[in-house]
C-alpha atoms as a PDB file:
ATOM      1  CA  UNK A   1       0.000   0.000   0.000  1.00  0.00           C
ATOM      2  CA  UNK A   2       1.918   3.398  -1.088  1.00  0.00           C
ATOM      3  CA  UNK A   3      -0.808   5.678   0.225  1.00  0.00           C
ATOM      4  CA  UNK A   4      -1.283   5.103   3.944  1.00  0.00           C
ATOM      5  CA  UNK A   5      -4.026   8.063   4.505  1.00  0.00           C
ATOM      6  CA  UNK A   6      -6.906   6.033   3.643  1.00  0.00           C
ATOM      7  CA  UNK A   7     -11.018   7.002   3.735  1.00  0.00           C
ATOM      8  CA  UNK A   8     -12.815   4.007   4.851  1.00  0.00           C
ATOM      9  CA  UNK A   9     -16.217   3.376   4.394  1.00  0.00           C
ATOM     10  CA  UNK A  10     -18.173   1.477   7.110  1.00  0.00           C
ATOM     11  CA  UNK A  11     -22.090   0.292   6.282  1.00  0.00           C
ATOM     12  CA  UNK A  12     -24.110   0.072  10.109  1.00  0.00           C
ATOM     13  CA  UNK A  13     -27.124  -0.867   9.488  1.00  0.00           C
ATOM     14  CA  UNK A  14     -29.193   1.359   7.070  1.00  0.00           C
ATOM     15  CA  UNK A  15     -26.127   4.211   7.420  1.00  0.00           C
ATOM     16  CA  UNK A  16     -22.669   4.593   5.862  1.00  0.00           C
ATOM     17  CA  UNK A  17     -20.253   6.034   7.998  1.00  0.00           C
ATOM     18  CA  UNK A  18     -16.671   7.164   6.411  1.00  0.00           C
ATOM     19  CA  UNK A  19     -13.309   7.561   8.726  1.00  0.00           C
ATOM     20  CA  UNK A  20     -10.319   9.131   7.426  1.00  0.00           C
ATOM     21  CA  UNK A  21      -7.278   7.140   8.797  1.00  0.00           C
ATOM     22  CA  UNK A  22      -3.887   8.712   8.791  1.00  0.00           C
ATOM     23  CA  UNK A  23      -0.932   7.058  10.534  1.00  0.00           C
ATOM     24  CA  UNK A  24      -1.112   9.279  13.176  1.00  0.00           C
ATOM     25  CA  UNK A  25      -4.437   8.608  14.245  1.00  0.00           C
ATOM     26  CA  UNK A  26      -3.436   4.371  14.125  1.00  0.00           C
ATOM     27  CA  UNK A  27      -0.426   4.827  16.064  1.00  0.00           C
ATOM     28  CA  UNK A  28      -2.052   6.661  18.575  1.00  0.00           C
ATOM     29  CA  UNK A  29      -4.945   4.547  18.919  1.00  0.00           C
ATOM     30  CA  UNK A  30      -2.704   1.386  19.441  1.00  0.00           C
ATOM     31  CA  UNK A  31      -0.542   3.273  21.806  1.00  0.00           C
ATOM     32  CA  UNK A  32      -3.751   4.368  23.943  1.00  0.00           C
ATOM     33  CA  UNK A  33      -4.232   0.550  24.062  1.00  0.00           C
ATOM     34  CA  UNK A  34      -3.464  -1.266  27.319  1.00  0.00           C
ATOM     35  CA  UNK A  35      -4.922  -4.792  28.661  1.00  0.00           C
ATOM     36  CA  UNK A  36      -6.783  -2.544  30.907  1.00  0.00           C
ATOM     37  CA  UNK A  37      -8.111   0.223  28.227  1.00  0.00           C
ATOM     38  CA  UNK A  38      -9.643  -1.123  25.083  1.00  0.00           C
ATOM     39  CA  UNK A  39     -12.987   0.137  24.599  1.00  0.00           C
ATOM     40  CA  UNK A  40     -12.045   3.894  25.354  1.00  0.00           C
ATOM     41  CA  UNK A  41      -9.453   4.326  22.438  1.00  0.00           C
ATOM     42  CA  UNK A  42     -11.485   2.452  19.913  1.00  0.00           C
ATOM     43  CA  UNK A  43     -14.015   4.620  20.848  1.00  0.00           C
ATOM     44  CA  UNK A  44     -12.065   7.962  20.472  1.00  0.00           C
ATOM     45  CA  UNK A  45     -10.492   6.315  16.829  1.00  0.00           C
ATOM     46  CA  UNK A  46     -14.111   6.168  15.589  1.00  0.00           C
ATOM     47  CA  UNK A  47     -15.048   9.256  16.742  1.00  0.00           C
ATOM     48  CA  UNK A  48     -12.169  11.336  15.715  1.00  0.00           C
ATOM     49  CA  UNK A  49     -11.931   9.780  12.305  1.00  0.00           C
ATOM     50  CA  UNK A  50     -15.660   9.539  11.143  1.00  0.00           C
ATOM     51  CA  UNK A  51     -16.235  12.655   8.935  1.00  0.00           C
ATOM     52  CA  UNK A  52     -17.700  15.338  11.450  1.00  0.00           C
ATOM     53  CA  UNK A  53     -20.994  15.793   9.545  1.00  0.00           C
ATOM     54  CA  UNK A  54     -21.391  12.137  10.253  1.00  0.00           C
ATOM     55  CA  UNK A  55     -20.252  11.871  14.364  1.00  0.00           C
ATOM     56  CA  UNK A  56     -23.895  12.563  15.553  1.00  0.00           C
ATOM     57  CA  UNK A  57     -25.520  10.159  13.729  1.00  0.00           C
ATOM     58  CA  UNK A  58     -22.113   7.469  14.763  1.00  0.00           C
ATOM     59  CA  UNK A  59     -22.869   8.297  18.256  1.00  0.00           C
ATOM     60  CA  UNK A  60     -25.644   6.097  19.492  1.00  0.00           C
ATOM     61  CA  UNK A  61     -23.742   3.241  17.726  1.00  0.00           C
ATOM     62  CA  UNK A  62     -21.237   3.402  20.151  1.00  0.00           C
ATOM     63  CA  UNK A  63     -23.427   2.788  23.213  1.00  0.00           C
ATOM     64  CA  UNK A  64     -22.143  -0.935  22.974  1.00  0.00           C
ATOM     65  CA  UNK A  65     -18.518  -1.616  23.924  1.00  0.00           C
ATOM     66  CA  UNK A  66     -18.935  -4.682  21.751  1.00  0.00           C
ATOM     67  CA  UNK A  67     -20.222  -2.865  18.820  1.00  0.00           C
ATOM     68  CA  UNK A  68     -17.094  -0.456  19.372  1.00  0.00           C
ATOM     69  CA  UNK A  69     -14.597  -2.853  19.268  1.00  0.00           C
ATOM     70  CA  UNK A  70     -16.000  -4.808  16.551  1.00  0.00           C
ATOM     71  CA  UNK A  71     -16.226  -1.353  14.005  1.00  0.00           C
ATOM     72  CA  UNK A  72     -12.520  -0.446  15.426  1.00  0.00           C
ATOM     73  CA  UNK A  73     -11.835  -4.319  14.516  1.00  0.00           C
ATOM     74  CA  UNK A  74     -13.299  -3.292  11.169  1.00  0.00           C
ATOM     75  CA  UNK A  75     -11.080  -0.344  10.370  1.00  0.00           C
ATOM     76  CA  UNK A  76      -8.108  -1.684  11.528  1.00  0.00           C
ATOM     77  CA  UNK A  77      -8.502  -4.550   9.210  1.00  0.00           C
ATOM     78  CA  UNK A  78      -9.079  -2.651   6.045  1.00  0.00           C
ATOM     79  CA  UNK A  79      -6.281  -0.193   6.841  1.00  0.00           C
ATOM     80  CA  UNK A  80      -4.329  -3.064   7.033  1.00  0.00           C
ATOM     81  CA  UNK A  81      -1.899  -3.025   3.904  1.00  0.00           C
ATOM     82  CA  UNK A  82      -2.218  -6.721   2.933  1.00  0.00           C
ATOM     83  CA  UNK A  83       0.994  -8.217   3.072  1.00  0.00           C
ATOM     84  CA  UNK A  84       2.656 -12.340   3.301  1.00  0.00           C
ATOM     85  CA  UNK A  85       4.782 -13.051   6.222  1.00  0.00           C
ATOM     86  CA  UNK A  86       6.506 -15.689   6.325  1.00  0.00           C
ATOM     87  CA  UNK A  87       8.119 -17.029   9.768  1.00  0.00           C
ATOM     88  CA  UNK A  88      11.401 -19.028   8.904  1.00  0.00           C
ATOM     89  CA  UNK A  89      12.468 -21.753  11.288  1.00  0.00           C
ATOM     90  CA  UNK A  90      16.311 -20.950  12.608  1.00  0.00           C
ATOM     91  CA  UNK A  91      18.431 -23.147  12.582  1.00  0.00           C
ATOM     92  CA  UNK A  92      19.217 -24.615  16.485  1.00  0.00           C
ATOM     93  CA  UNK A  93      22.800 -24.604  17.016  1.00  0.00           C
ATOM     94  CA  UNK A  94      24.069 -26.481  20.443  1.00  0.00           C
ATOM     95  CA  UNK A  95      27.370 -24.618  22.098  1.00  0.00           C
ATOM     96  CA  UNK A  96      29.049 -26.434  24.274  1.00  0.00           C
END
């Protein structure tokens, strides 16, 4: 992926919903995220990213903590740049 600002569009029921992700705005939403705090920077992604005509009508969507996580979820994996990994096996050397 060569352009990493991305607009992504979300459909929630009846309603489209676009977010404009930068790099900023992932990095800080992954460095806001803690094994205590989850919901609470998901939360603040979606809301700071959705296009600001659109946050009111995002709102009661994010009543849920599930629902939050699982549109976060969403973004995150479309951002994603899609790229193969592959893990090689090192080779085990014994020192005596």
């Amino acid at each position: 992926m060569t352009d990493v600002n991305r607009d992504i569009t979300l459909e929630i029921g009846d309603s489209e919903f676009t977010f404009r992700l930068t790099p900023a705005e992932v990095t800080k939403y992954f460095n806001a995220t803690t094994n205590n705090n989850k919901v609470a920077p998901a939360n603040n992604l979606l809301v700071t990213t959705v296009l600001q005509e659109q946050r009111a009508e995002l709102k009661p969507h994010l009543a849920n903590p599930i629902r939050v996580m699982e549109l976060a979820g969403a973004l995150m994996e479309e951002y994603s740049p899609d790229l193969e990994v592959i893990v090689k096996k090192s080779s085990a050397t014994l020192t005596a």
